[in-house]
Protein backbone atom coordinates (compact mmCIF):
# COMPACT_ATOMS: atom_id res chain seq x y z
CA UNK A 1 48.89 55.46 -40.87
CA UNK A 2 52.43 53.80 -39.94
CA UNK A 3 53.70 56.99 -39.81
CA UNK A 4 51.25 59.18 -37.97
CA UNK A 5 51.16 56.61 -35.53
CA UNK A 6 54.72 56.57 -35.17
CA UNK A 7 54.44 60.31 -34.25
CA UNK A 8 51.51 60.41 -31.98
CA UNK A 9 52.49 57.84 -29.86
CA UNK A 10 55.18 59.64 -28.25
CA UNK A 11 54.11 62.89 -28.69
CA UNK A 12 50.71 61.97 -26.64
CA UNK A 13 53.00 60.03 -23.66
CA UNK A 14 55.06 63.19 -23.76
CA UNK A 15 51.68 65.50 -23.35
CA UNK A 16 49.52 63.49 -21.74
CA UNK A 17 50.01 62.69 -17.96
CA UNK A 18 47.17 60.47 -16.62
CA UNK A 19 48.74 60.71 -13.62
CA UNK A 20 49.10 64.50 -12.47
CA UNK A 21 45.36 64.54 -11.10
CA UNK A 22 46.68 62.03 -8.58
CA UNK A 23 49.50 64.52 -7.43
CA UNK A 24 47.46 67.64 -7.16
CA UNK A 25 44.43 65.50 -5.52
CA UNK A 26 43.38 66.92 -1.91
CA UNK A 27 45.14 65.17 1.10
CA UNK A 28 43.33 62.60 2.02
CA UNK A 29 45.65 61.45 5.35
CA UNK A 30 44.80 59.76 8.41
CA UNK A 31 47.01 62.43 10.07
CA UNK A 32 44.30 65.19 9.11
CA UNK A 33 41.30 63.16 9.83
CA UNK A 34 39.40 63.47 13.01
CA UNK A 35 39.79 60.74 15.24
CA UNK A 36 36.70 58.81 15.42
CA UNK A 37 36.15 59.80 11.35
CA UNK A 38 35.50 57.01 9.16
CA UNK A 39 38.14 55.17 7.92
CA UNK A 40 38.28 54.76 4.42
CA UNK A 41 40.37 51.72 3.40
CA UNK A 42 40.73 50.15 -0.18
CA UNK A 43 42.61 47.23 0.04
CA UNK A 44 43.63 45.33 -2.59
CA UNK A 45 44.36 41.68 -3.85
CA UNK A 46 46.00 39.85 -6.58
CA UNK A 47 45.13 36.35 -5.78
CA UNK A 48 42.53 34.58 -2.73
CA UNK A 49 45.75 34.14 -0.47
CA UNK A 50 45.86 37.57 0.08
CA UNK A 51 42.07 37.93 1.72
CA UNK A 52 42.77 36.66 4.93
CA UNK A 53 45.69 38.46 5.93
CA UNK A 54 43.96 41.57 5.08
CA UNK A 55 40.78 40.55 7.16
CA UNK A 56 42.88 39.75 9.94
CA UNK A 57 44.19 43.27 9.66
CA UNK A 58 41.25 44.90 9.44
CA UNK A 59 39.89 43.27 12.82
CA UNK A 60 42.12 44.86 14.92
CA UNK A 61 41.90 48.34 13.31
CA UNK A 62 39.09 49.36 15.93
CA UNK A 63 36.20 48.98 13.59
CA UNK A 64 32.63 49.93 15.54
CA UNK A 65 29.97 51.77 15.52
CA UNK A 66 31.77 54.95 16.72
CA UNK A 67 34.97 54.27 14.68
CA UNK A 68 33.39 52.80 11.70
CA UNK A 69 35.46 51.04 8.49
CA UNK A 70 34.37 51.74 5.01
CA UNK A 71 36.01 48.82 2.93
CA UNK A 72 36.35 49.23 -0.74
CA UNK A 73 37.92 46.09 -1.89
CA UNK A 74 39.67 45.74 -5.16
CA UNK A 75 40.50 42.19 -7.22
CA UNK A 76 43.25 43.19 -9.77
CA UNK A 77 43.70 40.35 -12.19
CA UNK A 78 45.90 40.44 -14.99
CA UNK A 79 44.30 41.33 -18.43
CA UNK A 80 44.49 38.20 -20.93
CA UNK A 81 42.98 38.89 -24.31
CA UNK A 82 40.56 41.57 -24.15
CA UNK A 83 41.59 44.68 -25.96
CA UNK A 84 40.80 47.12 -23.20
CA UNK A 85 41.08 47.25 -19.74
CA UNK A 86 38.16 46.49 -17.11
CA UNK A 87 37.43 48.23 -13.69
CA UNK A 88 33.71 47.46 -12.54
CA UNK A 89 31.86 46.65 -9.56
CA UNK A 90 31.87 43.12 -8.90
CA UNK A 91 28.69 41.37 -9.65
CA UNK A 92 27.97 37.38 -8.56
CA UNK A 93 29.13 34.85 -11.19
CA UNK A 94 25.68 33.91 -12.91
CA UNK A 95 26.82 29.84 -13.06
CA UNK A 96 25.64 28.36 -9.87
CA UNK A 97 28.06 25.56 -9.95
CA UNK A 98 31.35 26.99 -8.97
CA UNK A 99 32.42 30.53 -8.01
CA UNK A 100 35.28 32.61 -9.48
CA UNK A 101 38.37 33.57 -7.60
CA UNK A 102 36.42 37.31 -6.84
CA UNK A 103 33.67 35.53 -5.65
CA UNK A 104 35.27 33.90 -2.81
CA UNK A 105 37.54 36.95 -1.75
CA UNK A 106 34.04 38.97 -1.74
CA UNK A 107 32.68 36.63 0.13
CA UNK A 108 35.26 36.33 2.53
CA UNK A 109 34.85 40.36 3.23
CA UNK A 110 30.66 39.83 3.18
CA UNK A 111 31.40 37.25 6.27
CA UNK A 112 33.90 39.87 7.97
CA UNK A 113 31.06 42.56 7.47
CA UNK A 114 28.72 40.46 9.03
CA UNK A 115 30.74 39.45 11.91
CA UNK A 116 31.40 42.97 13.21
CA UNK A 117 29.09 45.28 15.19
CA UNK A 118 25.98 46.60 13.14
CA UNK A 119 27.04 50.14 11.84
CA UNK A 120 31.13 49.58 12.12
CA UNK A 121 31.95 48.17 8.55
CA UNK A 122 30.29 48.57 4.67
CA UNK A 123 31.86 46.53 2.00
CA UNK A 124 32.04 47.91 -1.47
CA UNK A 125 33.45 45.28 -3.88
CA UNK A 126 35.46 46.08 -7.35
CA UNK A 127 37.11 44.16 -9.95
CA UNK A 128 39.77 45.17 -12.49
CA UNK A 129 41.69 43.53 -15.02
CA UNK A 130 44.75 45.48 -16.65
CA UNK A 131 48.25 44.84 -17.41
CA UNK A 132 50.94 45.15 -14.73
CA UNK A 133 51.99 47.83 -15.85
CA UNK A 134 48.90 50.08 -15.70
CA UNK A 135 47.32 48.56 -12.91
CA UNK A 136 48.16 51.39 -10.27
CA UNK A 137 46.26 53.84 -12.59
CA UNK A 138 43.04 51.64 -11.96
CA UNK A 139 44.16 52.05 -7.89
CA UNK A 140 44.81 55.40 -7.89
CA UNK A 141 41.38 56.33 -9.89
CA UNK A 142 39.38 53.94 -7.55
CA UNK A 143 41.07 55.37 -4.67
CA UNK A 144 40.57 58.93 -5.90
CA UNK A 145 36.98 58.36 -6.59
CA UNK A 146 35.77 56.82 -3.38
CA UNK A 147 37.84 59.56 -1.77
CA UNK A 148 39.82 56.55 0.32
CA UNK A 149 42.30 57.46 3.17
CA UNK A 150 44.81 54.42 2.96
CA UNK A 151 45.26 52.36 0.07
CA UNK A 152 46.69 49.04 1.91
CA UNK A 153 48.80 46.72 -0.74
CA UNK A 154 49.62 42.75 -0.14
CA UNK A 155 53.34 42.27 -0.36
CA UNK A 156 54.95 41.21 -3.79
CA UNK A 157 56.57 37.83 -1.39
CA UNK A 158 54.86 35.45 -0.04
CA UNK A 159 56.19 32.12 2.21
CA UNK A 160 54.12 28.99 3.08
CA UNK A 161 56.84 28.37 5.55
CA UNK A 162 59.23 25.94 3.71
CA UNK A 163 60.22 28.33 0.78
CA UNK A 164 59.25 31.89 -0.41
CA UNK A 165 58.15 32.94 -3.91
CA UNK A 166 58.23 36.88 -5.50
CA UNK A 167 56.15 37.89 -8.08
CA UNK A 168 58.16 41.09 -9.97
CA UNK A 169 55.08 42.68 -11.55
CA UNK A 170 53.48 42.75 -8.61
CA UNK A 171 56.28 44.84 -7.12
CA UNK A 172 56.41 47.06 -9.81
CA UNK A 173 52.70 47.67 -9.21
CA UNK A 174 53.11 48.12 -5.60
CA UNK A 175 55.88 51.00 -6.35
CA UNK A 176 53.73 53.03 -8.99
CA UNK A 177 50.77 53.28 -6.33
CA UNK A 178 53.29 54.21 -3.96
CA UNK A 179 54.38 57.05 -6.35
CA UNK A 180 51.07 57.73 -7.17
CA UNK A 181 48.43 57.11 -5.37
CA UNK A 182 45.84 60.47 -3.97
CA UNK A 183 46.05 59.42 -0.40
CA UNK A 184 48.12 57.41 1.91
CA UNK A 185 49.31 53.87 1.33
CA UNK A 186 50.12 51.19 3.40
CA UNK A 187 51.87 47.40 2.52
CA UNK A 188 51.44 44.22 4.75
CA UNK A 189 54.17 42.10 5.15
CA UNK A 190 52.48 38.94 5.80
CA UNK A 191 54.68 36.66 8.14
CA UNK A 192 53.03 35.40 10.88
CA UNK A 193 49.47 35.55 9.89
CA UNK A 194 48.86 32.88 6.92
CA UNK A 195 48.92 29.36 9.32
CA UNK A 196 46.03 31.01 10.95
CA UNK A 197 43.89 33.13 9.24
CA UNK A 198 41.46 31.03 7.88
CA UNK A 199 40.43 29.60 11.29
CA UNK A 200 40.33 33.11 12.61
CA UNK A 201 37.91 34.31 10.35
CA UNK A 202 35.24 31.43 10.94
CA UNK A 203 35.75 31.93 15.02
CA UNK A 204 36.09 35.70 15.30
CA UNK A 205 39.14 35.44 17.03
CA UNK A 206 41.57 38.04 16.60
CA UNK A 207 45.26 37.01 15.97
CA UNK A 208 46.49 40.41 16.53
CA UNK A 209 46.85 40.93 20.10
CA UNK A 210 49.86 42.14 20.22
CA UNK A 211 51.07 45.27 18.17
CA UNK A 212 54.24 47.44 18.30
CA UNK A 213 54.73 50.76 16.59
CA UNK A 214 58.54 51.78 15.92
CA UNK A 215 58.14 55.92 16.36
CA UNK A 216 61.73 57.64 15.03
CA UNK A 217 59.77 60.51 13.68
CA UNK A 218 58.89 62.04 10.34
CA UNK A 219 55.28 62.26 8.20
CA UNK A 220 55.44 58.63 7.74
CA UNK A 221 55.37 57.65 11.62
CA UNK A 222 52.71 60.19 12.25
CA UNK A 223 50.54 58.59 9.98
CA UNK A 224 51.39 55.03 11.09
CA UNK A 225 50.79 56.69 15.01
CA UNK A 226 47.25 57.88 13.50
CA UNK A 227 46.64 54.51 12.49
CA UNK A 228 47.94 52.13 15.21
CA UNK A 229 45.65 54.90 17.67
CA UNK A 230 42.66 53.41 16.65
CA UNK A 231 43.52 50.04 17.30
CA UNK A 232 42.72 49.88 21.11
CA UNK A 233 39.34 50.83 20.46
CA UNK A 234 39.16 46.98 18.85
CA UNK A 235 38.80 46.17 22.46
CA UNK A 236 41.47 42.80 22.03
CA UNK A 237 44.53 44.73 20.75
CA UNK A 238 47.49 46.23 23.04
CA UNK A 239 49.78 48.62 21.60
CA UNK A 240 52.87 49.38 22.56
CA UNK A 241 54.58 52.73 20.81
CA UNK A 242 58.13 53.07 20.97
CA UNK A 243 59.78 56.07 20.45
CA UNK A 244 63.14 56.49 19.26
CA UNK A 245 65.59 59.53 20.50
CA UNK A 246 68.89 60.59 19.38
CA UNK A 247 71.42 60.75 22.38
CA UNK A 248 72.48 64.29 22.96
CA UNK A 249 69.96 65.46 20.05
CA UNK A 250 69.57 69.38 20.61
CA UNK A 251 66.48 69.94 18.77
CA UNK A 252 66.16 72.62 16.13
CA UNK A 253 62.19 73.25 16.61
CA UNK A 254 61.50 72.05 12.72
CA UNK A 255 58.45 71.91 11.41
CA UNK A 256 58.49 68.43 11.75
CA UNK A 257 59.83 67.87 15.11
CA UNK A 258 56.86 70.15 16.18
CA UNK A 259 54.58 67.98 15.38
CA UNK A 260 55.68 64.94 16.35
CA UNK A 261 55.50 66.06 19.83
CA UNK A 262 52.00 67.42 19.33
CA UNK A 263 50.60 63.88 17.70
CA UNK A 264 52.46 61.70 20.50
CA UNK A 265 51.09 64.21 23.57
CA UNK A 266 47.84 63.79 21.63
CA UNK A 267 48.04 60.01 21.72
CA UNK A 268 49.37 60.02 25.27
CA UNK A 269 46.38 62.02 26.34
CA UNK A 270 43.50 59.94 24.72
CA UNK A 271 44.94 56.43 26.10
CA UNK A 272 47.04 57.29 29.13
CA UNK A 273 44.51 54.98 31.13
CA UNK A 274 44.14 52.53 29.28
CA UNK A 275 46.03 49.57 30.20
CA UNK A 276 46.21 48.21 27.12
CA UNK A 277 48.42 50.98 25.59
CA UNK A 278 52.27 51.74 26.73
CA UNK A 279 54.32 54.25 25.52
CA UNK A 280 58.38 53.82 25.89
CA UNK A 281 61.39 55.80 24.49
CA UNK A 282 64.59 54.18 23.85
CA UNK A 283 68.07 56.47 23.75
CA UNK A 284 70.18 55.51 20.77
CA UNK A 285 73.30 56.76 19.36
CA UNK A 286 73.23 56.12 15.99
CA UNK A 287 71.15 53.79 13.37
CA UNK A 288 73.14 50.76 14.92
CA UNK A 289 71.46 51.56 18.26
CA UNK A 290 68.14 51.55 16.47
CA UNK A 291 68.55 48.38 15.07
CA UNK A 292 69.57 46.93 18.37
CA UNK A 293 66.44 47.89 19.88
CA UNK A 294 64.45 46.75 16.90
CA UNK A 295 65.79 43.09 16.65
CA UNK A 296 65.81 42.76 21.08
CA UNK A 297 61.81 43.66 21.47
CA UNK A 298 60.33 42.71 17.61
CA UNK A 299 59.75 39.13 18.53
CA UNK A 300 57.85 39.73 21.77
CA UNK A 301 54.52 40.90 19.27
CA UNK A 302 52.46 39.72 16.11
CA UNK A 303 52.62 43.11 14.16
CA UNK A 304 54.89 45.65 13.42
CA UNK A 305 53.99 49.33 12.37
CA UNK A 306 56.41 51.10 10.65
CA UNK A 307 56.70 54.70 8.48
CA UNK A 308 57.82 53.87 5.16
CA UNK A 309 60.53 56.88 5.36
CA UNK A 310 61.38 56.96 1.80
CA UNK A 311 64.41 58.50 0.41
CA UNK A 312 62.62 60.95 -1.26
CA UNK A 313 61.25 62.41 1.84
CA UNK A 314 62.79 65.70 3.67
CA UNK A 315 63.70 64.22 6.76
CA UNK A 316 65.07 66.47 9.61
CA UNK A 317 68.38 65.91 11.41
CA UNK A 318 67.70 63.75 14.14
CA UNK A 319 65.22 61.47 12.44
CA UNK A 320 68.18 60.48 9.61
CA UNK A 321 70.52 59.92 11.98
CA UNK A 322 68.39 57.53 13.58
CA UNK A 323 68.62 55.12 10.59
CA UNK A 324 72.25 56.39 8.99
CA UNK A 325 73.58 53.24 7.84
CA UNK A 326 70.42 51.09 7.28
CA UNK A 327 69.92 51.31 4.14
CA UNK A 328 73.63 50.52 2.53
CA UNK A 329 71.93 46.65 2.00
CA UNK A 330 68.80 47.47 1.09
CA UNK A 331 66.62 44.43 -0.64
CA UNK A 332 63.08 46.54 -0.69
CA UNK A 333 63.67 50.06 -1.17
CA UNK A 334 59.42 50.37 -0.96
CA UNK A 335 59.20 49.21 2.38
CA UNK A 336 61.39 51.48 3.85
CA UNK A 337 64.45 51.24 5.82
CA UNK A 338 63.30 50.01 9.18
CA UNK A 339 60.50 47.95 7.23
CA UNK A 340 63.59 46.39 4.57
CA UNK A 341 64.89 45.17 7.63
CA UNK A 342 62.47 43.78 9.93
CA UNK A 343 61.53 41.75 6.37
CA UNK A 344 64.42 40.06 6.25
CA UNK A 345 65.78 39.88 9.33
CA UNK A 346 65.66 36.28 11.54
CA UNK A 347 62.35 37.26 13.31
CA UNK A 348 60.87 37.72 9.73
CA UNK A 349 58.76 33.78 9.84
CA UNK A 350 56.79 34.60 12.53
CA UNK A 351 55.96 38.76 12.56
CA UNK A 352 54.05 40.46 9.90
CA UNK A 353 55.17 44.21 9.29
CA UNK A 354 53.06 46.76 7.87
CA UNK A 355 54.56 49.74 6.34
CA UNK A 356 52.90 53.15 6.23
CA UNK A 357 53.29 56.18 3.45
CA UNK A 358 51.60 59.15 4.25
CA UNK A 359 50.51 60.52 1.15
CA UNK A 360 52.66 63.59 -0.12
CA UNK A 361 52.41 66.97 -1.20
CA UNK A 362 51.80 68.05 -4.36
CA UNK A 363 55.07 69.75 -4.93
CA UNK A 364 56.78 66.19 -3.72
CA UNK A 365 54.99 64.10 -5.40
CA UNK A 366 56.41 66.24 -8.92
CA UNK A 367 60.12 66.14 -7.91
CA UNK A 368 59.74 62.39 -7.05
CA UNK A 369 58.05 61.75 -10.41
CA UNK A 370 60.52 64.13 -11.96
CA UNK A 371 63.76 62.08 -10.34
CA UNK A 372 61.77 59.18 -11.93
């Protein structure tokens, strides 16, 4: 038994791949999605601190009856002593004396449902306990199942304002769903949000009034474009997009540079009247110029919108250049290289960031699990 054991252990990692269903899945992208589709959101929490945050989100996405929000929401606990690993909808505690930590996140999301327009959101609550380091199998298989568009991920750090605290496993989660997850992914930096979430919530008063998208261009910033686009329809949100443009950049009409003028015309279109959205561009020379730009307007709004731009995305001339150097003191390769930054740069206490991955081919997603 010791020895056949021994054998079929790694012969069965070496044959088996849970996750190749996840890279072949059908693209499930904002990007694609019509724009008044429902939005299919999982988000998901490792402890009660993360709810409100999330909510806060969520109430500036443009949720309504015309742009309707289907919430799955996910607890992920760690597994203590059970032999198997649990992923279940989440039922009431049956002791009427105290409720568990998953009770009061799903009731937290109940309220939220309640407070919005009749029609514009539908909660569907989940637990799962697993270790660390298979927990982004029971996100991706959720995910994949309830055929979500953005899987949206707490940050591994969190500060209460006098000091900050990491939790590593959670990271390591964080970067397998990125890796694998069947549809986009998104992570919220939370910054500015946790003094006053919890008051928020009770009043319906929406802390995000102020959003800024950083545009340089790429699959990443299309998806965070398709994103921040609904978030006018909130009715209390402004946006302000901000595109980025290489000085002296002769185009090469590439594939991707097509499109991002086809998605930002698109946007242009649908809100050029509408006061509360303004579009800029910003001339650059280089990734120092970017920066520049980034650290003079970031203060001036609560959130920040950013494309993830990995490193193992094919990105076009002009959209590299606009971050070459960036990345040379990188912290948090997962967030990014604009995200890495506005993390931990001197603005970081008081704006939250979230950090967009459109979800990737097929063929990608194999080379980047390959490199892996």
């Amino acid at each position: 038994m010791v020895l056949i054991t021994a054998v079929a252990t790694p012969l069965i990692k070496l044959l088996y791949d849970p996750t190749g269903r996840f890279a072949r899945a059908k693209r499930r992208t904002m990007e694609g999605a019509r724009p008044n589709a429902e939005l299919r959101v999982m988000a998901c929490l490792y402890t009660e601190d993360h709810a409100a945050p999330i909510i806060d989100l969520l109430e500036a996405s443009g949720a309504n009856r015309d742009f309707p929000v289907s919430l799955i929401v996910l607890h992920l606990t760690e597994l203590v002593g059970r032999a198997a690993s649990v992923l279940k909808p989440h039922k009431k505690s049956s002791s009427s004396t105290a409720n568990s930590p998953s009770d009061r996140i799903v009731n937290a999301f109940r309220h939220f449902e309640q407070q919005a327009s009749p029609g514009a959101v539908t909660v569907s609550p989940y637990v799962a306990q697993s270790p660390y380091s298979s927990m982004h199998h029971d996100v991706c298989s959720l995910a994949h199942s309830r055929k979500a568009n953005l899987v949206l991920l707490p940050f591994h750090k969190s500060s209460d304002g006098a000091r900050s605290t990491a939790n590593s496993a959670v990271r390591v989660a964080n970067r397998a769903v990125l890796q694998y997850a069947p549809c986009s992914v998104a992570i919220l930096v939370d910054h500015g949000l946790a003094a006053g979430s919890a008051c928020a919530t009770a009043s319906n008063r929406n802390l995000l009034q102020r959003v800024a998208l950083y545009f340089l261009g790429g699959p990443d910033d299309r998806e965070a474009l398709a994103y921040a686009a609904r978030m006018p329809e909130s009715g209390g949100t402004a946006v302000t997009v901000v595109r980025f443009k290489l000085r002296n950049w002769v185009g090469m009409g590439g594939r991707d540079e097509v499109r991002d003028e086809e998605v930002l015309q698109e946007f242009w279109q649908r809100y050029r009247d509408d006061e509360r959205v303004v579009y800029v561009e910003k001339t650059v020379e280089d990734g120092e110029g970017t920066a520049s730009v980034v650290r003079s307007m970031s203060d001036k709004f609560d959130l920040l919108i950013v494309g993830r731009r990995g490193e193992d995305r094919d990105l076009e001339g002009s959209t590299s250049a606009l971050t070459s150097g960036l990345s040379e003191w990188s912290e948090c390769p997962e967030l990014g290289v604009l995200g890495d930054m506005l993390a931990t740069a001197e603005f970081a206490s008081k704006v939250s960031i979230l950090v967009i991955q459109q979800q990737a081919t097929a063929n990608t997603a194999e080379e980047a699990d390959h490199q892996q």
